[in-house]
Protein backbone atom coordinates (compact mmCIF):
# COMPACT_ATOMS: atom_id res chain seq x y z
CA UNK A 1 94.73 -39.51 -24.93
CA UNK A 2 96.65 -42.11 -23.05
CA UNK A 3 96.83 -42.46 -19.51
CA UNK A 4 98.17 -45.58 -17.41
CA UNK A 5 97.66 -45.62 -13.42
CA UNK A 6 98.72 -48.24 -10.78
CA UNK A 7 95.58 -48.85 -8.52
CA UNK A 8 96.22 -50.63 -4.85
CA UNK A 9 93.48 -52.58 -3.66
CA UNK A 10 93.29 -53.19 -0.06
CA UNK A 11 93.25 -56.62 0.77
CA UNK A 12 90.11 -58.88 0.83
CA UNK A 13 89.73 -62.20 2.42
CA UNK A 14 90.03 -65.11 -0.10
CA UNK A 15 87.03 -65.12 -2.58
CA UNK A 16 85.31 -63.11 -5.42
CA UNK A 17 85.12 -59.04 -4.54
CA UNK A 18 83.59 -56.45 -6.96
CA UNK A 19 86.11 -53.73 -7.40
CA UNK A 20 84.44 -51.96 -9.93
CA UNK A 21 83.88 -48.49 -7.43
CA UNK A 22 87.41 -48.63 -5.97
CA UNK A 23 89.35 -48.91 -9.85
CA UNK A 24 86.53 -46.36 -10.95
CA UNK A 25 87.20 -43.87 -8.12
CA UNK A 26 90.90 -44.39 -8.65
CA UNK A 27 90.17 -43.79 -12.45
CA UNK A 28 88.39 -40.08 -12.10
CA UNK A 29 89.92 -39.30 -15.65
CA UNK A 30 87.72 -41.77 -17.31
CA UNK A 31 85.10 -39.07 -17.06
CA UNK A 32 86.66 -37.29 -19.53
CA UNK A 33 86.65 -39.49 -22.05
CA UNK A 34 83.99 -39.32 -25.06
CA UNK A 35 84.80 -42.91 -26.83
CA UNK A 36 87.67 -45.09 -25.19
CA UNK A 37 88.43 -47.96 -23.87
CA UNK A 38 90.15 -48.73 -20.15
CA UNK A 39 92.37 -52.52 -19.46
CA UNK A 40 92.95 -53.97 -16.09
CA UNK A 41 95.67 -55.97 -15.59
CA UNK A 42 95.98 -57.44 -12.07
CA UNK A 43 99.90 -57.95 -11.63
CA UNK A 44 99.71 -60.95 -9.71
CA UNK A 45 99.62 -64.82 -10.00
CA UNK A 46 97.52 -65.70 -7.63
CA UNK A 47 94.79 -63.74 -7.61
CA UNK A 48 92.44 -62.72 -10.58
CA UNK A 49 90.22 -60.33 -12.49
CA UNK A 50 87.00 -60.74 -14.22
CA UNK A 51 83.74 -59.12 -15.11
CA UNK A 52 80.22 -61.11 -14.30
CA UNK A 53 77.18 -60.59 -12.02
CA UNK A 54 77.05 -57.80 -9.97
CA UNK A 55 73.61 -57.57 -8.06
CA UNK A 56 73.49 -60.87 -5.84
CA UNK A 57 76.53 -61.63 -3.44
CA UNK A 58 75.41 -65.48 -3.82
CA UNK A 59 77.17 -65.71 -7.65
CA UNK A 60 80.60 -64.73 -6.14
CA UNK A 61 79.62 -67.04 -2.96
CA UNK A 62 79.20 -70.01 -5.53
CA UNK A 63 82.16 -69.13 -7.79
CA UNK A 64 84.68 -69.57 -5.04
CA UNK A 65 82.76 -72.70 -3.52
CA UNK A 66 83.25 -74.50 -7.32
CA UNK A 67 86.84 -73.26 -7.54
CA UNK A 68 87.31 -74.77 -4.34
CA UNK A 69 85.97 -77.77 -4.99
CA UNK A 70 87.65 -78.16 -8.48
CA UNK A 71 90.76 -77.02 -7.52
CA UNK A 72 90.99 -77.68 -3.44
CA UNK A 73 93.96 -76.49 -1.16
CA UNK A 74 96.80 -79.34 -0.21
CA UNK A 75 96.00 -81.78 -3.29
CA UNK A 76 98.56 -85.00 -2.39
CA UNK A 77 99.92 -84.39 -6.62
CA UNK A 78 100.85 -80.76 -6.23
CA UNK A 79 104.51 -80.34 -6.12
CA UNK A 80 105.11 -76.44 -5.75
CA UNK A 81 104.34 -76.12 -2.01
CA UNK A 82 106.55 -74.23 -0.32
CA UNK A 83 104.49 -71.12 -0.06
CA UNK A 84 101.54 -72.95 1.34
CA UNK A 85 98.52 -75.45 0.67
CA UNK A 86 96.49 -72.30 -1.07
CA UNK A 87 99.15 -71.45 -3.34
CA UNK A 88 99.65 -74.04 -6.23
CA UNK A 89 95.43 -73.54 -6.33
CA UNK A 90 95.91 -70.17 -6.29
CA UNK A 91 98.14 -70.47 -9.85
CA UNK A 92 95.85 -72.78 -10.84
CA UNK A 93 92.74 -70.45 -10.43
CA UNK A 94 94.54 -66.91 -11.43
CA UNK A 95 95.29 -68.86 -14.99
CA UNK A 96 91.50 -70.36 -15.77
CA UNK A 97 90.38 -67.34 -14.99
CA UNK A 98 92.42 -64.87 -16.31
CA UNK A 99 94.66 -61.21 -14.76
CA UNK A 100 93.07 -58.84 -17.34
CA UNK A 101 89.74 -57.40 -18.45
CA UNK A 102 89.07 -54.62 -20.94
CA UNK A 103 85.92 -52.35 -20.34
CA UNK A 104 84.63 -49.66 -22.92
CA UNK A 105 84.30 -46.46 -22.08
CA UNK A 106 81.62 -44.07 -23.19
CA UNK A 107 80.25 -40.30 -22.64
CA UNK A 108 82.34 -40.33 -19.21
CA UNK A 109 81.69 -43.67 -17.99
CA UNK A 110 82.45 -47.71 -17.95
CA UNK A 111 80.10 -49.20 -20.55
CA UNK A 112 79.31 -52.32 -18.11
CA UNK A 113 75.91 -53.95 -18.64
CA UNK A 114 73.44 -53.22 -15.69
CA UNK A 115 74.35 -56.43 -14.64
CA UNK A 116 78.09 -56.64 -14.49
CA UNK A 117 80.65 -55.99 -12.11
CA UNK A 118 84.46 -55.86 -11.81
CA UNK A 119 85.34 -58.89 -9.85
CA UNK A 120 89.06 -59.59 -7.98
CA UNK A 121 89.06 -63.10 -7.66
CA UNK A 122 91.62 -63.47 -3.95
CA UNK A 123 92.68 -66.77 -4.32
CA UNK A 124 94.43 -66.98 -0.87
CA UNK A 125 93.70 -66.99 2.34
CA UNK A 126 96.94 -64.02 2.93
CA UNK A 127 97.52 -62.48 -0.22
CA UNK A 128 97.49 -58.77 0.74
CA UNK A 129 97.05 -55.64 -0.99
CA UNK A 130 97.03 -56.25 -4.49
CA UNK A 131 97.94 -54.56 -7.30
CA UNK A 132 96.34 -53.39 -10.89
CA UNK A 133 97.53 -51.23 -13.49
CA UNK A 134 95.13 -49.45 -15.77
CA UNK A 135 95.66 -48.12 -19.09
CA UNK A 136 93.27 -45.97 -21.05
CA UNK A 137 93.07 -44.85 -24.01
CA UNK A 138 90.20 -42.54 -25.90
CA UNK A 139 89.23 -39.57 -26.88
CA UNK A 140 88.49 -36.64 -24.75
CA UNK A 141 84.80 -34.92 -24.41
CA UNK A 142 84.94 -31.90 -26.23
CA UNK A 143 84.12 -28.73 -24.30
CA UNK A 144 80.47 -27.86 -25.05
């Protein structure tokens, strides 16, 4: 079985958000997979996707205060500017961190680790509803 779904995302306020209920809940056919496997792509290039701690709200706190400090808005040597002081950073972040994430998929559901979490990374302050395709592939439960 293949299936591939573009998933809106309302828009979040720049930072790290876990995403993992909203693409679930936008993915019910997932639960109708035995043994698969689902990709993310995010189709944007200034924002991100990736899959870490899920439990305390502090780890996304402290991955957008590093990114901020390693990459900061308005650097003087940045020369693509005319879409704002966040967006050059924004290119910078979306590419060391990645648009994609694959996630396996077994007996129904997404084979995360108890401790992991979808994550979109909003790397501006504006950027709006974003948007991420999924494509899944597996093979269906059989009826028992």
């Amino acid at each position: 079985m293949w299936l591939q779904k573009t998933i809106r995302l309302r828009p979040r306020a720049r930072g790290f958000h876990l995403v993992t209920e909203e693409l679930s809940d936008a993915l019910r056919e997932v639960r109708q997979i035995d043994v698969g496997i689902a990709s993310f792509f995010i189709q944007h290039t200034s924002a991100s996707l990736s899959i870490n701690e899920n439990a305390d709200p502090t780890v996304r706190h402290d991955l957008e205060e590093y990114l901020s400090r390693v990459v900061p808005d308005g650097a003087s040597f940045f020369r693509h500017t005319l879409e704002g002081a966040d967006d050059m950073p924004a290119h910078i972040k979306c590419g060391l961190i990645g648009t994609s994430v694959m996630v396996p998929i077994g007996s129904g559901r997404l084979l995360l680790g108890t401790w992991q979490g979808i994550y979109l990374g909003e790397h501006r302050d504006d950027g709006g509803a974003r948007t991420v395709v999924a494509t899944v592939h597996g093979q269906p439960q059989r009826a028992r």
